[in-house]
Protein backbone atom coordinates (compact mmCIF):
# COMPACT_ATOMS: atom_id res chain seq x y z
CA UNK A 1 205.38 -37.17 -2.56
CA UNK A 2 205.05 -39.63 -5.25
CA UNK A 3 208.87 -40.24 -5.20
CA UNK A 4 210.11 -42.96 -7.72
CA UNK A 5 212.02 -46.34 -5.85
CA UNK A 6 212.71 -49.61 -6.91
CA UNK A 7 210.22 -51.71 -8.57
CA UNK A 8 211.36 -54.49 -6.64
CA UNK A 9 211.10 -53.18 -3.25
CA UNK A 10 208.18 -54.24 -1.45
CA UNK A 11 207.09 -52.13 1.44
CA UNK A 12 205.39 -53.81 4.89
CA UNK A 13 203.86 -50.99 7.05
CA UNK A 14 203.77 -52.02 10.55
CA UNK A 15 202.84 -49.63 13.82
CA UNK A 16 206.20 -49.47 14.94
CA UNK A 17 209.47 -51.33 13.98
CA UNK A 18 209.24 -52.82 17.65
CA UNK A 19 206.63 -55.37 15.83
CA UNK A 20 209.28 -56.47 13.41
CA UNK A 21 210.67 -59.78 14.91
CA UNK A 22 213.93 -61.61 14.33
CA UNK A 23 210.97 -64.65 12.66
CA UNK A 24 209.83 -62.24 10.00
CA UNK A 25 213.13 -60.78 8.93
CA UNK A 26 214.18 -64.77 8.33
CA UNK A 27 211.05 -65.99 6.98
CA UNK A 28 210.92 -63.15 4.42
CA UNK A 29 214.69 -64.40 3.00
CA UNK A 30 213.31 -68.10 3.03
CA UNK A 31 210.44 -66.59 0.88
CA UNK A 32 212.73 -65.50 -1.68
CA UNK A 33 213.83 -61.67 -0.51
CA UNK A 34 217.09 -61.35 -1.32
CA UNK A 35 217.34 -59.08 1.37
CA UNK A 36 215.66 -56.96 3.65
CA UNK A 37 216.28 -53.75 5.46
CA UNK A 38 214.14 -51.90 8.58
CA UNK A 39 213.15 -48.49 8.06
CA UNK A 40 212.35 -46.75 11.42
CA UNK A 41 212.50 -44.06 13.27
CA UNK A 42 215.39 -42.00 14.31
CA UNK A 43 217.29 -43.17 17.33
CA UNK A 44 215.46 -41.24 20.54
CA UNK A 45 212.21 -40.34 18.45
CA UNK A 46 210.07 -43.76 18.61
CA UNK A 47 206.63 -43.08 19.72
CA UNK A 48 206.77 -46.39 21.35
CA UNK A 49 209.78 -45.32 23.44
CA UNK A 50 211.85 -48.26 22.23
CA UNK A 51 210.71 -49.80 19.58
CA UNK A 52 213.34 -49.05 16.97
CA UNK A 53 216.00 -49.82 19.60
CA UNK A 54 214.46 -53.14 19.62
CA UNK A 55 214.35 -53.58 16.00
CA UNK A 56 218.46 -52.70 15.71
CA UNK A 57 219.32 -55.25 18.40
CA UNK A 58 216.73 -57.88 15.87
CA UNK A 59 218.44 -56.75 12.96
CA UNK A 60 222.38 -57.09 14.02
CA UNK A 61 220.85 -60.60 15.19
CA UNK A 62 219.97 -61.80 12.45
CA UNK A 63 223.03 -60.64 10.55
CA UNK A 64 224.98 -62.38 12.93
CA UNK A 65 223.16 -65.31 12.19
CA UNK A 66 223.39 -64.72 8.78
CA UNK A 67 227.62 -64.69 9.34
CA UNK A 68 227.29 -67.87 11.53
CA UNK A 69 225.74 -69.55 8.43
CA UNK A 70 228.08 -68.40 5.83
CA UNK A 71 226.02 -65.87 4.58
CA UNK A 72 226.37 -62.36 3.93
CA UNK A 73 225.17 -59.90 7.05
CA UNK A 74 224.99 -57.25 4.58
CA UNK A 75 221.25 -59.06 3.30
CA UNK A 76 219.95 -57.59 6.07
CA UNK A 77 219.69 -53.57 7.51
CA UNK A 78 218.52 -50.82 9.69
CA UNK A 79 218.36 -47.44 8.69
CA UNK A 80 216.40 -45.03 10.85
CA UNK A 81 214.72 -41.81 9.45
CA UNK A 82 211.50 -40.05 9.53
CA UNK A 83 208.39 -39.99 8.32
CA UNK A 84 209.39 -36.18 6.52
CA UNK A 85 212.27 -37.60 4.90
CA UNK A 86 210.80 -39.06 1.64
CA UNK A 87 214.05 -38.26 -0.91
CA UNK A 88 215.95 -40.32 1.72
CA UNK A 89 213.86 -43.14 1.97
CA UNK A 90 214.37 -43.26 -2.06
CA UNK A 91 217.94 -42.78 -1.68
CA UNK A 92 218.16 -45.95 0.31
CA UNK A 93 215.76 -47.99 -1.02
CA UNK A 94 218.11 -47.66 -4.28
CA UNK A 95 221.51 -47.75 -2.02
CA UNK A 96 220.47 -51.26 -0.74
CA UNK A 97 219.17 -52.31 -3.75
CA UNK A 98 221.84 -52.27 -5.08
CA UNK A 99 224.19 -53.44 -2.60
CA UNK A 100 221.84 -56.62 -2.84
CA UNK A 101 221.95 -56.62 -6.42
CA UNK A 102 225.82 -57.06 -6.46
CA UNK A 103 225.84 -59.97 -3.94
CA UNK A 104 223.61 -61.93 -6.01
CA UNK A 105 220.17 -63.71 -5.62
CA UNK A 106 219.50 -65.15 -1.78
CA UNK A 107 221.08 -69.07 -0.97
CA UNK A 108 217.77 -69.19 0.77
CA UNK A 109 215.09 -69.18 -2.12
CA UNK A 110 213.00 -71.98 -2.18
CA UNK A 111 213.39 -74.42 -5.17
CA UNK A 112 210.17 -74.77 -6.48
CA UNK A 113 208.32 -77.73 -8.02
CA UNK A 114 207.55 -76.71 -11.59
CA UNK A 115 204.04 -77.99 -12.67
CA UNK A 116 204.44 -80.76 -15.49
């Protein structure tokens, strides 16, 4: 549809949110995201049955993890929608972007080395 998002959001395709784990959704904060949502299917419409079940009970893990460290849950989502809903995927790429924006960059960027 060659809908406009944020620059800044960078898209992961995977078969089914199922295949997101609780490791990637961490990793890619320690990697410098300041945060990260799941976009998948609508509840009851997952080709996989379960998947994006699975990938909500992932998700309000790690926020709770993210609470238990001080951090804010909000760094982390789940929105389910489908594949037909383009102008909403848009609408909440910018939606969390912004929520994102205002709680500033991640506590869990790596400080890196610069070269001398």
């Amino acid at each position: 549809m060659r809908l406009q998002y944020p620059t800044n959001v960078e898209i992961i395709r995977v078969p089914c949110t199922g295949r997101v784990d609780i490791i990637h959704l961490l990793k890619a904060l320690e990697d410098g995201a300041d945060g990260v949502y799941v976009a998948g299917c609508e509840e009851g419409d997952c080709h996989y049955l379960t998947g994006n079940l699975k990938a909500r009970k992932r998700v309000v893990y790690v926020q709770k993890v993210l609470e238990d460290l001080g951090v804010e849950k909000e760094r982390v989502a789940m929105y389910n929608l489908s594949a037909a809903q383009g102008p909403r995927f848009v609408e909440i790429a910018k939606e969390f972007t912004a929520i994102v924006t205002a709680l500033g960059p991640s506590p869990f960027k790596k400080h890196r080395a610069k070269a001398a």
